[in-house]
PDB file of N, CA and C in Angstrom:
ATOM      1  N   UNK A   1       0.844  -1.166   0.000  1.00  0.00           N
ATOM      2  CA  UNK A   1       0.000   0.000   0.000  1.00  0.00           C
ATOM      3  C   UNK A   1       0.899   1.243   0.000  1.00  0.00           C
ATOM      4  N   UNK A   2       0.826   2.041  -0.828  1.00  0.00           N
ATOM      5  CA  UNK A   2       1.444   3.812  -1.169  1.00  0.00           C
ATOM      6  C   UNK A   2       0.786   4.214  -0.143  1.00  0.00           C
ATOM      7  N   UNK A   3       1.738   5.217   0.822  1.00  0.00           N
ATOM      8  CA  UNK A   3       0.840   6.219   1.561  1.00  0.00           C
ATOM      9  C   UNK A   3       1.735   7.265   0.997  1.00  0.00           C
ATOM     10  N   UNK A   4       0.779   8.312   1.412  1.00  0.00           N
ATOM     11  CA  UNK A   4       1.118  10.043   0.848  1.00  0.00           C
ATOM     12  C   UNK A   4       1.017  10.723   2.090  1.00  0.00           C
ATOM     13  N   UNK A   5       1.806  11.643   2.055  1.00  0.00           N
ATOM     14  CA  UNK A   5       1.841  12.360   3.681  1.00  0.00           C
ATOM     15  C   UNK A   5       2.248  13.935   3.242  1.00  0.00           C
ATOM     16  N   UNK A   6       1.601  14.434   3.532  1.00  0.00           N
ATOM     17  CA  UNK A   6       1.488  16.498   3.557  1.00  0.00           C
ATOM     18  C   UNK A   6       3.140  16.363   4.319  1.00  0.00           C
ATOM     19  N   UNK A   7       3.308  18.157   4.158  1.00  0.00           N
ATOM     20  CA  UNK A   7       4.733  18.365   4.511  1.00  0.00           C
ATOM     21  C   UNK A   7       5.033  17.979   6.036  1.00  0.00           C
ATOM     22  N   UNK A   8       4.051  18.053   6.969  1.00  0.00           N
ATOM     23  CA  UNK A   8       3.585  17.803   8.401  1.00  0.00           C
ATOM     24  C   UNK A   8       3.914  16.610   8.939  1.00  0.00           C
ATOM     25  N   UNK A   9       3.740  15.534   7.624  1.00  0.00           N
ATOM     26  CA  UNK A   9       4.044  13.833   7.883  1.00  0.00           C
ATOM     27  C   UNK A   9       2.410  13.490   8.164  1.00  0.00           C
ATOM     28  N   UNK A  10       1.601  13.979   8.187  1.00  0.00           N
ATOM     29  CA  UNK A  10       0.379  13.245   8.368  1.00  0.00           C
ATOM     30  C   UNK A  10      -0.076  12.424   6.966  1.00  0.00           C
ATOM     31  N   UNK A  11      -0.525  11.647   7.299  1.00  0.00           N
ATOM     32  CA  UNK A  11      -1.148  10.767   6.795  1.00  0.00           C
ATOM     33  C   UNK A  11      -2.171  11.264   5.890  1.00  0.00           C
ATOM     34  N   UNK A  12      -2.295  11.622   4.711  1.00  0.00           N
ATOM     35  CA  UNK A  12      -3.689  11.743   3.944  1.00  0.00           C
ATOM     36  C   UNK A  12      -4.914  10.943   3.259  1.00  0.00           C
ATOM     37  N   UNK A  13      -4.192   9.860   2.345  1.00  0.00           N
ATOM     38  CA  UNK A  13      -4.710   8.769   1.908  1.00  0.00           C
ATOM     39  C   UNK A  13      -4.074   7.652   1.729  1.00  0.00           C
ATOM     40  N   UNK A  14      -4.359   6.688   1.916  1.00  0.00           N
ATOM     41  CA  UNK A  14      -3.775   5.282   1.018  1.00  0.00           C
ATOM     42  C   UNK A  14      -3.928   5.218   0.369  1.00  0.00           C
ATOM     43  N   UNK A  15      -3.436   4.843  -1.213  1.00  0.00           N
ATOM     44  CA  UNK A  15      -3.313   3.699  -2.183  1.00  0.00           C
ATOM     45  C   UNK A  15      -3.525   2.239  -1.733  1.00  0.00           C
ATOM     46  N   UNK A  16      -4.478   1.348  -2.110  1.00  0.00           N
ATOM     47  CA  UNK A  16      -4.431   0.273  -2.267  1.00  0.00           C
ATOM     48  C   UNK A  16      -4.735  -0.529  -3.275  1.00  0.00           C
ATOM     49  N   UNK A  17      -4.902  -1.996  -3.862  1.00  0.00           N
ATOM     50  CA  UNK A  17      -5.418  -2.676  -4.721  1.00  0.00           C
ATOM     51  C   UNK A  17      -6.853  -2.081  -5.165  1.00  0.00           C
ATOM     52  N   UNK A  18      -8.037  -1.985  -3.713  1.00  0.00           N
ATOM     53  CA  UNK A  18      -9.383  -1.700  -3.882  1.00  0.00           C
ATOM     54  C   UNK A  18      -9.514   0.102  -4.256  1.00  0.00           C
ATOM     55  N   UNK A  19      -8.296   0.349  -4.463  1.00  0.00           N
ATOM     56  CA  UNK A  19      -8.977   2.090  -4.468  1.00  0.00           C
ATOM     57  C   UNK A  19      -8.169   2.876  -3.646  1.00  0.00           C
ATOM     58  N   UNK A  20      -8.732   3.680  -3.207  1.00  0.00           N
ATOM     59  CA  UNK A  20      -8.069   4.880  -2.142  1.00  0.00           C
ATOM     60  C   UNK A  20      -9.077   4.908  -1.085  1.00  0.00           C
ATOM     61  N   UNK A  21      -7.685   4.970   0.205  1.00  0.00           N
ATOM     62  CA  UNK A  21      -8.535   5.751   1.645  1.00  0.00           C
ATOM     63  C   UNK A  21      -7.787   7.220   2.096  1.00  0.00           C
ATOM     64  N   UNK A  22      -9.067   7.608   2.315  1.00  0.00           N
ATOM     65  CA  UNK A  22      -8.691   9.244   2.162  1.00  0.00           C
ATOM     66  C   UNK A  22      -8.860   9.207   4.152  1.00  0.00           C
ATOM     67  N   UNK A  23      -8.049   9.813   4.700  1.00  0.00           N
ATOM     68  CA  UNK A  23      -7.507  10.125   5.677  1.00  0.00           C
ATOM     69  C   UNK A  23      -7.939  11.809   6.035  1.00  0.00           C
ATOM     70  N   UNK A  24      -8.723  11.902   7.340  1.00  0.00           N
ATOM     71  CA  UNK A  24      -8.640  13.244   7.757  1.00  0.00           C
ATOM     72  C   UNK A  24      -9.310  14.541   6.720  1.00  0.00           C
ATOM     73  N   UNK A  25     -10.251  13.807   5.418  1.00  0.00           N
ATOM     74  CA  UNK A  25     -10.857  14.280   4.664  1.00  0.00           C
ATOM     75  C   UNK A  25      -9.985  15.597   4.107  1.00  0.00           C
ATOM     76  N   UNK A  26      -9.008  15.690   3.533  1.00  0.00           N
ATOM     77  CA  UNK A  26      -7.913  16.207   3.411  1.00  0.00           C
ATOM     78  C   UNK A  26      -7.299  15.734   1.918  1.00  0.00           C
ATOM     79  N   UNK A  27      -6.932  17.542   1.380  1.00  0.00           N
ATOM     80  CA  UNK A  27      -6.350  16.884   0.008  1.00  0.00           C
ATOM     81  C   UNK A  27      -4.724  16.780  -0.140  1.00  0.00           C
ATOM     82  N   UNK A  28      -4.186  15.698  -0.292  1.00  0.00           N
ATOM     83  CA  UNK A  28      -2.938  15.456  -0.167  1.00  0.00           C
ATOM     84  C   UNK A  28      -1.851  16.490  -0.417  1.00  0.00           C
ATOM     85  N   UNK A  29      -2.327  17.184  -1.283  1.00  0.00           N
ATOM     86  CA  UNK A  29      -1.050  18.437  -1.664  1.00  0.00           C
ATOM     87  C   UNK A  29      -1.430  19.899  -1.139  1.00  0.00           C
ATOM     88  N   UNK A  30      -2.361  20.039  -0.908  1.00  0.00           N
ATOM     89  CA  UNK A  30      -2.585  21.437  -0.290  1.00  0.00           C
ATOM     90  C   UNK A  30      -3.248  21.735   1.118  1.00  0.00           C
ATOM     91  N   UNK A  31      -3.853  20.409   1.708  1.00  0.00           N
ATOM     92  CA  UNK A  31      -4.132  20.288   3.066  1.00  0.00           C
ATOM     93  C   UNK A  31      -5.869  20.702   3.175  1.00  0.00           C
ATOM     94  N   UNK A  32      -6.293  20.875   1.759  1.00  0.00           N
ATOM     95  CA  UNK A  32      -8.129  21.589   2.102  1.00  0.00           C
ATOM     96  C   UNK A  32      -8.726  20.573   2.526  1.00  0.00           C
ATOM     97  N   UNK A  33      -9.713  20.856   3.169  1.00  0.00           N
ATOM     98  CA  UNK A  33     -10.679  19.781   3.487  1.00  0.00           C
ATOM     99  C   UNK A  33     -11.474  19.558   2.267  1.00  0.00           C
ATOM    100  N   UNK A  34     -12.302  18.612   2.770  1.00  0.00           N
ATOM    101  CA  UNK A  34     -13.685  18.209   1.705  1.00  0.00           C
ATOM    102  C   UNK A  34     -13.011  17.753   0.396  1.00  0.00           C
ATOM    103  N   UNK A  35     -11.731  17.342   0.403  1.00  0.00           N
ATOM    104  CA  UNK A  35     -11.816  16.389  -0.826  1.00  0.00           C
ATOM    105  C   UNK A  35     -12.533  14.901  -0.903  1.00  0.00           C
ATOM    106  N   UNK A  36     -12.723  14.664  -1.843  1.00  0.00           N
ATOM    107  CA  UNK A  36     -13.688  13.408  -2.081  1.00  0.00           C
ATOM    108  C   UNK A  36     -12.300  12.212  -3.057  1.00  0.00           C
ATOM    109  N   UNK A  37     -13.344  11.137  -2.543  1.00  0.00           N
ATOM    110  CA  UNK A  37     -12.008  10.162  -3.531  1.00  0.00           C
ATOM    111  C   UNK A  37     -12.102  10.414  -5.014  1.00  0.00           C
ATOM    112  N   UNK A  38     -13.243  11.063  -5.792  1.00  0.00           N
ATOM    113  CA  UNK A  38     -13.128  11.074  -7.518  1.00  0.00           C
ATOM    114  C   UNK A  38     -11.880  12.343  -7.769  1.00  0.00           C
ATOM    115  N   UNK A  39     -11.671  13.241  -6.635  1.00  0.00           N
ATOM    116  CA  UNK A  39     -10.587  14.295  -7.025  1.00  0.00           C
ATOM    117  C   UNK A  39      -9.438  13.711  -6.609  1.00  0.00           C
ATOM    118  N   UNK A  40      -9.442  13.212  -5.440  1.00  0.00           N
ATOM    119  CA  UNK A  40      -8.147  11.985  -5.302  1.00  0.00           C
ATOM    120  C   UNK A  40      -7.638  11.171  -6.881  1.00  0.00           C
ATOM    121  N   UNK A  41      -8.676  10.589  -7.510  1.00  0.00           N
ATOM    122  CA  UNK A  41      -8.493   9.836  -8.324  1.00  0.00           C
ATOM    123  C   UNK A  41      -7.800  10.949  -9.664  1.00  0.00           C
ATOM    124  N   UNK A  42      -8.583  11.989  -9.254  1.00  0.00           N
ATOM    125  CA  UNK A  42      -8.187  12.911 -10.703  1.00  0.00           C
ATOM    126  C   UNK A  42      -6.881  13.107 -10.751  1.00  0.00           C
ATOM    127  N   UNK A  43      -6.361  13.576  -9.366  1.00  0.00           N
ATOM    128  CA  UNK A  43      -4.894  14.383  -9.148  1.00  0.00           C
ATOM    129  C   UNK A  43      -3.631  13.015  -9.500  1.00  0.00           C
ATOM    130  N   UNK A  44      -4.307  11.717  -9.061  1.00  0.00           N
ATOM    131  CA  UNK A  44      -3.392  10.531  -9.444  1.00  0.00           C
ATOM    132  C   UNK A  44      -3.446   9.949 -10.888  1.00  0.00           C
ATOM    133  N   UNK A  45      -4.204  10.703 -11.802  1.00  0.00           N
ATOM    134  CA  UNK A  45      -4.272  10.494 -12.825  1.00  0.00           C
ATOM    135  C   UNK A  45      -3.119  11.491 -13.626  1.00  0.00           C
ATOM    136  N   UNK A  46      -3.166  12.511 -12.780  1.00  0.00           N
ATOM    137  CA  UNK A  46      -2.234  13.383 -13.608  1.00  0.00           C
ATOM    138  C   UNK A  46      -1.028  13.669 -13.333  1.00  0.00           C
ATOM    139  N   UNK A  47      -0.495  13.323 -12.435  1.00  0.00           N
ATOM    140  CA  UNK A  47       0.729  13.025 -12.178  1.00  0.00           C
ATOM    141  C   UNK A  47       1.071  11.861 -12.411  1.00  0.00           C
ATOM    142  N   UNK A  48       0.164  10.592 -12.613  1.00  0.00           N
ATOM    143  CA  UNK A  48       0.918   9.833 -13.489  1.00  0.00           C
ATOM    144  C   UNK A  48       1.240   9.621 -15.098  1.00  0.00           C
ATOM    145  N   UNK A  49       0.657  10.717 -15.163  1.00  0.00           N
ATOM    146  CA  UNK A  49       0.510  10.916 -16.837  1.00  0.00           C
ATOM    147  C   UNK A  49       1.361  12.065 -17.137  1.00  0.00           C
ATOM    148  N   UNK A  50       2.071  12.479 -16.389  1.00  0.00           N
ATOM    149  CA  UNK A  50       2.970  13.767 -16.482  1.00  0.00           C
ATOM    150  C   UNK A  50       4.106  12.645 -17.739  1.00  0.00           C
ATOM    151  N   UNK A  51       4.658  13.518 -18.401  1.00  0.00           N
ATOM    152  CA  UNK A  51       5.801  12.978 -18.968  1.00  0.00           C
ATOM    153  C   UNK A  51       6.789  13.782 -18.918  1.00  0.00           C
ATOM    154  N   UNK A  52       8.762  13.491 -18.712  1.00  0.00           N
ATOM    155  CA  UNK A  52       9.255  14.438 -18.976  1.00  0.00           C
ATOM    156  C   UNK A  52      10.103  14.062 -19.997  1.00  0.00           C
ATOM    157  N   UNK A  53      10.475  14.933 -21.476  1.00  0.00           N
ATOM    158  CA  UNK A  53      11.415  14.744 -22.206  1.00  0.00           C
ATOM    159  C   UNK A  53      13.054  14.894 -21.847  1.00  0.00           C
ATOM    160  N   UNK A  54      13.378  13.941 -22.580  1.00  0.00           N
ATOM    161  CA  UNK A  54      14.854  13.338 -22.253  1.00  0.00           C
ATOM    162  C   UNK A  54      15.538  13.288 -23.251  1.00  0.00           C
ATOM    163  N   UNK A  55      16.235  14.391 -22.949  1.00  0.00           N
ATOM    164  CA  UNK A  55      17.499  14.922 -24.346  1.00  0.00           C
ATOM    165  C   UNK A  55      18.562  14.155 -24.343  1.00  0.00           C
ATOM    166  N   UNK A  56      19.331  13.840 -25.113  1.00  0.00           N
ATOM    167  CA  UNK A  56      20.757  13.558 -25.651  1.00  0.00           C
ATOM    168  C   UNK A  56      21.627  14.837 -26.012  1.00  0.00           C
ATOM    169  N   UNK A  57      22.547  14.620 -25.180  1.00  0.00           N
ATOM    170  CA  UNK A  57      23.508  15.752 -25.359  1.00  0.00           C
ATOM    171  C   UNK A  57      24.487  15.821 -26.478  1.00  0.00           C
ATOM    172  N   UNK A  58      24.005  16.903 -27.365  1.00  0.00           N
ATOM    173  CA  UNK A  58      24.541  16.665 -28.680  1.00  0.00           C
ATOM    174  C   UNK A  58      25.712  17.745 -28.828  1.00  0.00           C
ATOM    175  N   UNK A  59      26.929  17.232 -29.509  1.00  0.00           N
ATOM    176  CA  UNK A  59      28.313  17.935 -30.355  1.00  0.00           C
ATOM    177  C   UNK A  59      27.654  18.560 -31.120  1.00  0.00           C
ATOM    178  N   UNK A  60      27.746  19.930 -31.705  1.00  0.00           N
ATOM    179  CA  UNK A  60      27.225  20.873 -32.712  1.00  0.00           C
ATOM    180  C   UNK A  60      28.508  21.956 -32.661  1.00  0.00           C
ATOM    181  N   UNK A  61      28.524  22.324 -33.964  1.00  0.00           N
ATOM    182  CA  UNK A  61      29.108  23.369 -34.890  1.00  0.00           C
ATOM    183  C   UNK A  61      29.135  24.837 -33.973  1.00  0.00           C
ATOM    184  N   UNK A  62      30.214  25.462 -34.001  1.00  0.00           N
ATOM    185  CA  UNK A  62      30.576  27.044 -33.866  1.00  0.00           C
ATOM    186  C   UNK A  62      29.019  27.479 -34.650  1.00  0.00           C
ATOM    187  N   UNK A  63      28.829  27.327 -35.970  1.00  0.00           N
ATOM    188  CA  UNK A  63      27.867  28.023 -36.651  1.00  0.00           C
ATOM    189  C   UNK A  63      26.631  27.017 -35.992  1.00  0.00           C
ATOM    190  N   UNK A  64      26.153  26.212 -35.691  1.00  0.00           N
ATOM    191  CA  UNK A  64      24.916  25.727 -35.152  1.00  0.00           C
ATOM    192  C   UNK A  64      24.854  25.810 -33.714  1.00  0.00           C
ATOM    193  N   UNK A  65      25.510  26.681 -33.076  1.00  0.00           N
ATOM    194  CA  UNK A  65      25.306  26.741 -31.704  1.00  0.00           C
ATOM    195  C   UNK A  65      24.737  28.374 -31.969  1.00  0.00           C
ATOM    196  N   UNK A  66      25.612  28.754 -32.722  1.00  0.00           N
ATOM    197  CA  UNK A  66      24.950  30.643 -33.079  1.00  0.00           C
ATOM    198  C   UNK A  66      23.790  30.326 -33.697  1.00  0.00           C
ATOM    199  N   UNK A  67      23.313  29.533 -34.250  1.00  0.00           N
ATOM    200  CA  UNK A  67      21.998  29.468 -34.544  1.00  0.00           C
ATOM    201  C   UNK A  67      21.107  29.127 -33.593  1.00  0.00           C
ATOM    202  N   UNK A  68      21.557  28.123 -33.141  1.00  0.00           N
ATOM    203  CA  UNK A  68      20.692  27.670 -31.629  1.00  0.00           C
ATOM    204  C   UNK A  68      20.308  28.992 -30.618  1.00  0.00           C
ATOM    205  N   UNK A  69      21.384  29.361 -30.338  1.00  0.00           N
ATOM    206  CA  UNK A  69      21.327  30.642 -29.253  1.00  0.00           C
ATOM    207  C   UNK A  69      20.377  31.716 -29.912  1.00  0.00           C
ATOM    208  N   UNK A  70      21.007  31.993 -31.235  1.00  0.00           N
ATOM    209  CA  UNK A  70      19.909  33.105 -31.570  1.00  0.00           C
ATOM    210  C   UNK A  70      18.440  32.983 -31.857  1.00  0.00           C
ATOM    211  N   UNK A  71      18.404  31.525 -32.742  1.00  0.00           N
ATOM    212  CA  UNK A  71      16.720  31.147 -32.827  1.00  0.00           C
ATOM    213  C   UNK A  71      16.111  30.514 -31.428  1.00  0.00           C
ATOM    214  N   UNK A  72      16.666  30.020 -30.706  1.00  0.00           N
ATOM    215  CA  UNK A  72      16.317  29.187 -29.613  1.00  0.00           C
ATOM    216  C   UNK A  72      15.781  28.124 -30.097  1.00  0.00           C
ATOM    217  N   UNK A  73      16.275  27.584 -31.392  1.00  0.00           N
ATOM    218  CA  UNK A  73      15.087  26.318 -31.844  1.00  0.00           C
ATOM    219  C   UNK A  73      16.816  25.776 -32.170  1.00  0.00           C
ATOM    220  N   UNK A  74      16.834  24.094 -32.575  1.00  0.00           N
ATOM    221  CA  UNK A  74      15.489  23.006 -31.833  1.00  0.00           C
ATOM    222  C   UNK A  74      15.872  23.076 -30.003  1.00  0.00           C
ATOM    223  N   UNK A  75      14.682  22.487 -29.464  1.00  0.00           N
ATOM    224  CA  UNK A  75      15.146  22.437 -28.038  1.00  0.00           C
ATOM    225  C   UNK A  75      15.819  21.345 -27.994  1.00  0.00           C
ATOM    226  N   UNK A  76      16.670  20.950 -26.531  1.00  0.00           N
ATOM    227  CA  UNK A  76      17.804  20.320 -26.556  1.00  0.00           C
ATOM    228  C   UNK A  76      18.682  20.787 -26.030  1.00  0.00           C
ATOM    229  N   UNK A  77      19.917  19.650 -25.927  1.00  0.00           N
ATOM    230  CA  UNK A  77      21.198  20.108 -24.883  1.00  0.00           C
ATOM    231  C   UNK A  77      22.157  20.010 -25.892  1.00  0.00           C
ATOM    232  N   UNK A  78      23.303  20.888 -25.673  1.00  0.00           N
ATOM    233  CA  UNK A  78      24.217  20.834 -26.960  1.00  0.00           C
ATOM    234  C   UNK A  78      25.482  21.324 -26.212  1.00  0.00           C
ATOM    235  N   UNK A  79      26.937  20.895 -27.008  1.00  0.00           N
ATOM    236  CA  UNK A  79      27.920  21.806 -26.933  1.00  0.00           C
ATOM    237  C   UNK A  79      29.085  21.889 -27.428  1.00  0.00           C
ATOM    238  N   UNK A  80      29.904  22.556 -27.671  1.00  0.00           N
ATOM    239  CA  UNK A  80      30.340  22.947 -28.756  1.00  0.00           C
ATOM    240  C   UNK A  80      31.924  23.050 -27.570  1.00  0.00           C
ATOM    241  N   UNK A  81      33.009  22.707 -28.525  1.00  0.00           N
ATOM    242  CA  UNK A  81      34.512  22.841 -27.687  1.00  0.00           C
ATOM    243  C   UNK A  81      35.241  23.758 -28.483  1.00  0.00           C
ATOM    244  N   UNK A  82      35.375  25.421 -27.697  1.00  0.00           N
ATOM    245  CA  UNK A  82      35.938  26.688 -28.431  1.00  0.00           C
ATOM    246  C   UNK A  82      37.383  26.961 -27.707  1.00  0.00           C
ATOM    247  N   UNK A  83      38.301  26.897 -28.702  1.00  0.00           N
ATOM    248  CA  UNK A  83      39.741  26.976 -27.872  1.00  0.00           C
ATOM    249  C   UNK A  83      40.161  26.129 -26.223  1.00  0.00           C
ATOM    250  N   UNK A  84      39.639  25.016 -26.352  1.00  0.00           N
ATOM    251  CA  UNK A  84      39.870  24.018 -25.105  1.00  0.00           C
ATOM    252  C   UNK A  84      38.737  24.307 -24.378  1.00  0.00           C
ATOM    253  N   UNK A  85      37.752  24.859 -24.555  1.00  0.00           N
ATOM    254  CA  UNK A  85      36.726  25.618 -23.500  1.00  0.00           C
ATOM    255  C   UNK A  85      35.507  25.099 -24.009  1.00  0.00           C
ATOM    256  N   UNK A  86      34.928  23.714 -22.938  1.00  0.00           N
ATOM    257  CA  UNK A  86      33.729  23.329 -23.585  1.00  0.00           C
ATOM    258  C   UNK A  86      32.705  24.152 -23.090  1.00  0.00           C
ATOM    259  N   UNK A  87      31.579  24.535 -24.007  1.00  0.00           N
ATOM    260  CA  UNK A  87      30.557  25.296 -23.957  1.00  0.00           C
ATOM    261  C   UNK A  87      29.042  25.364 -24.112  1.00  0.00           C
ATOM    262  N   UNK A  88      28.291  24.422 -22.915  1.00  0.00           N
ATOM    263  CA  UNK A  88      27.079  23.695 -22.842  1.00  0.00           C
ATOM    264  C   UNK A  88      26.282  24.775 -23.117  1.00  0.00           C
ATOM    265  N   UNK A  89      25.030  24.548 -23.695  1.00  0.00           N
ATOM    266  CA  UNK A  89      23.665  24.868 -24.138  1.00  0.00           C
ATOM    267  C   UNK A  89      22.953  24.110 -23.544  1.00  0.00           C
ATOM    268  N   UNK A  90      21.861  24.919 -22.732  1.00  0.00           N
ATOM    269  CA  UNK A  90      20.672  24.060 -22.421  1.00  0.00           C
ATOM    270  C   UNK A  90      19.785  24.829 -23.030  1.00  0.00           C
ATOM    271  N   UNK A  91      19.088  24.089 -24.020  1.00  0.00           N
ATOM    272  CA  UNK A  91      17.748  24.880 -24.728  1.00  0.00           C
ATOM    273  C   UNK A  91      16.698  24.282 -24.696  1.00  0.00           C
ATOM    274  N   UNK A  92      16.304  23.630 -23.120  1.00  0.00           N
ATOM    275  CA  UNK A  92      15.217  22.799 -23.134  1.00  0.00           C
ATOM    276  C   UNK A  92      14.170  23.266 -22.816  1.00  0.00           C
ATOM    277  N   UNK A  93      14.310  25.080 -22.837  1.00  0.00           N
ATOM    278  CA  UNK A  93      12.892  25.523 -22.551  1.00  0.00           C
ATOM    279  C   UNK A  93      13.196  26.693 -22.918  1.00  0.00           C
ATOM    280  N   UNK A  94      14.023  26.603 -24.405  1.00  0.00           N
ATOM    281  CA  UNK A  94      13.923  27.361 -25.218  1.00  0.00           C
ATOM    282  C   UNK A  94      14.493  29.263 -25.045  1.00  0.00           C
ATOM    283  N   UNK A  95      15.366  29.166 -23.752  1.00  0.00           N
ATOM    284  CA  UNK A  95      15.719  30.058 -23.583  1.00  0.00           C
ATOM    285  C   UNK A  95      17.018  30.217 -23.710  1.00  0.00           C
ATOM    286  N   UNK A  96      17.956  28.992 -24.351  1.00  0.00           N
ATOM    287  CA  UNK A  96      19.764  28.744 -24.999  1.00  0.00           C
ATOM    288  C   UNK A  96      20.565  29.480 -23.541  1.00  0.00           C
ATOM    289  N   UNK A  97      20.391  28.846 -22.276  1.00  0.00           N
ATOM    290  CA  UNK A  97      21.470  29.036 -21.195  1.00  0.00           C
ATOM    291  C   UNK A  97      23.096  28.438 -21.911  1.00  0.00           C
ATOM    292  N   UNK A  98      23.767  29.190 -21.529  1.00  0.00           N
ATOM    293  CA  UNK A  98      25.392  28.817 -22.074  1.00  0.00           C
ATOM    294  C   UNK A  98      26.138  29.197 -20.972  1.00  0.00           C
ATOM    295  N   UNK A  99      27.139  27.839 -20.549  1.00  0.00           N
ATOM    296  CA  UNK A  99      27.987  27.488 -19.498  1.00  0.00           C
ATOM    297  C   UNK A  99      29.292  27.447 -19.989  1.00  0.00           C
ATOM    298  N   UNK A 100      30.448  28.068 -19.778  1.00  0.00           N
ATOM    299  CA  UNK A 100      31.514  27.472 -19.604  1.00  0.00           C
ATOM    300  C   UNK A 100      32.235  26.816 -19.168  1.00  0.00           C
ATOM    301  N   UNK A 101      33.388  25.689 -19.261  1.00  0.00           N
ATOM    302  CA  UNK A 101      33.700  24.687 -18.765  1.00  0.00           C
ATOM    303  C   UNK A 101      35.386  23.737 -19.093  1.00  0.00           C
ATOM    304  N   UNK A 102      35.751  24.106 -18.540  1.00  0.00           N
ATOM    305  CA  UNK A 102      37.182  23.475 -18.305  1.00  0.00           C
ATOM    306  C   UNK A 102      37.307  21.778 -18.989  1.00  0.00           C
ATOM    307  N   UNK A 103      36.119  21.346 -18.438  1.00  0.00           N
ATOM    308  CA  UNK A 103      36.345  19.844 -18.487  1.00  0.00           C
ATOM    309  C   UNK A 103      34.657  18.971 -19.554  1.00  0.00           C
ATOM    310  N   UNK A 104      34.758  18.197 -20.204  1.00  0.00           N
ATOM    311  CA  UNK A 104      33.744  17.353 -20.932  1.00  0.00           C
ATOM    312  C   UNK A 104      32.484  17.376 -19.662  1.00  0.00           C
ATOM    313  N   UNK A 105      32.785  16.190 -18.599  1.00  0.00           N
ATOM    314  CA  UNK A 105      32.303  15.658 -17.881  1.00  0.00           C
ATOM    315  C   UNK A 105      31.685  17.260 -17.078  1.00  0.00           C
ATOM    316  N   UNK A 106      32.692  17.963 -16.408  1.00  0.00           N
ATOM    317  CA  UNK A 106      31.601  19.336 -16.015  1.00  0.00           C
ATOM    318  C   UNK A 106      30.542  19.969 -16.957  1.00  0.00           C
ATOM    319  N   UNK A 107      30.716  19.537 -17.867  1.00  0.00           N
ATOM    320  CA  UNK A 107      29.802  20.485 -18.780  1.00  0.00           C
ATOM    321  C   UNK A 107      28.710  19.107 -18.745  1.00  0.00           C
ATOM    322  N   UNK A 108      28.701  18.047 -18.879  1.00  0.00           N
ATOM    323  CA  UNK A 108      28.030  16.812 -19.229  1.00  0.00           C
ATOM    324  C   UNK A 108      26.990  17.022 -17.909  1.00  0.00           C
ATOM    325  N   UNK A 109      27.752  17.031 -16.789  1.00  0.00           N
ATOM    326  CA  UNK A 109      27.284  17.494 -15.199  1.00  0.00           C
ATOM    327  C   UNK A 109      26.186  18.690 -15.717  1.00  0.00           C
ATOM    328  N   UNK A 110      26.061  19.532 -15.785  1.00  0.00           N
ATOM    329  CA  UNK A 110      25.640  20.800 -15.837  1.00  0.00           C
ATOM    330  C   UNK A 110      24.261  20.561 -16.470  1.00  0.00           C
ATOM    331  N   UNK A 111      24.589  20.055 -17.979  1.00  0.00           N
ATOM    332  CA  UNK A 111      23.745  19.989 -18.740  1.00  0.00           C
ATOM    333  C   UNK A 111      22.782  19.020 -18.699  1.00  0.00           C
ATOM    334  N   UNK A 112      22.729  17.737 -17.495  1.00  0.00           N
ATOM    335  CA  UNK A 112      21.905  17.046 -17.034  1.00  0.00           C
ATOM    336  C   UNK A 112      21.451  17.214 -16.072  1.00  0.00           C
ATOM    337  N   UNK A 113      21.504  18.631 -15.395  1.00  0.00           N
ATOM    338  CA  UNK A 113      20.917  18.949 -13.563  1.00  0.00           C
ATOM    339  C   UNK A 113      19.766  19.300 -14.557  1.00  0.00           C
TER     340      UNK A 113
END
């Protein structure tokens, strides 16, 4: 059985095989009363249906990183090695953050937080 517990540690509902027990009539993430089990059911529907995309960190061009940065398209992680100085792109939400970096692996670090 999954239990879920507010920041407090209390107890809100179970998960079980038969369904959900809702605890203290209480909604697991914000603490209101008067939730019912069909909004229980809703909120576990959508967080399990959340998806998150998962980039590959791609080698790209002096000239396709200036494109990246300036269009912000495609999204994605990228980076480019300028005079010994590797230079991560995170453009996974389309806003081209750029890191400098001494080492592969620091930049590899960076670009997967």
């Amino acid at each position: 059985m999954d239990k879920f517990e507010k920041i407090t540690g209390k107890v809100v509902f179970e998960k079980s095989d038969d369904g959900f027990s809702i605890h203290d009539d209480a909604c697991f993430i914000c603490g209101t009363l008067g939730v019912n089990e069909s909004k229980v059911q809703d909120m576990f529907n959508i967080v399990n249906n959340i998806e998150f995309k998962v980039y590959d960190i791609v080698k790209v061009t002096q000239e396709q990183a200036s494109k990246i940065i300036e269009s912000r398209k495609p999204l994605g992680l990228f980076y480019i090695i300028d005079d010994g100085i590797y230079v991560g792109i995170d453009n996974r939400s389309g806003d081209a953050w750029t890191e400098d970096f001494k080492s592969k692996s620091a930049c590899d670090r960076w670009l997967k937080k």
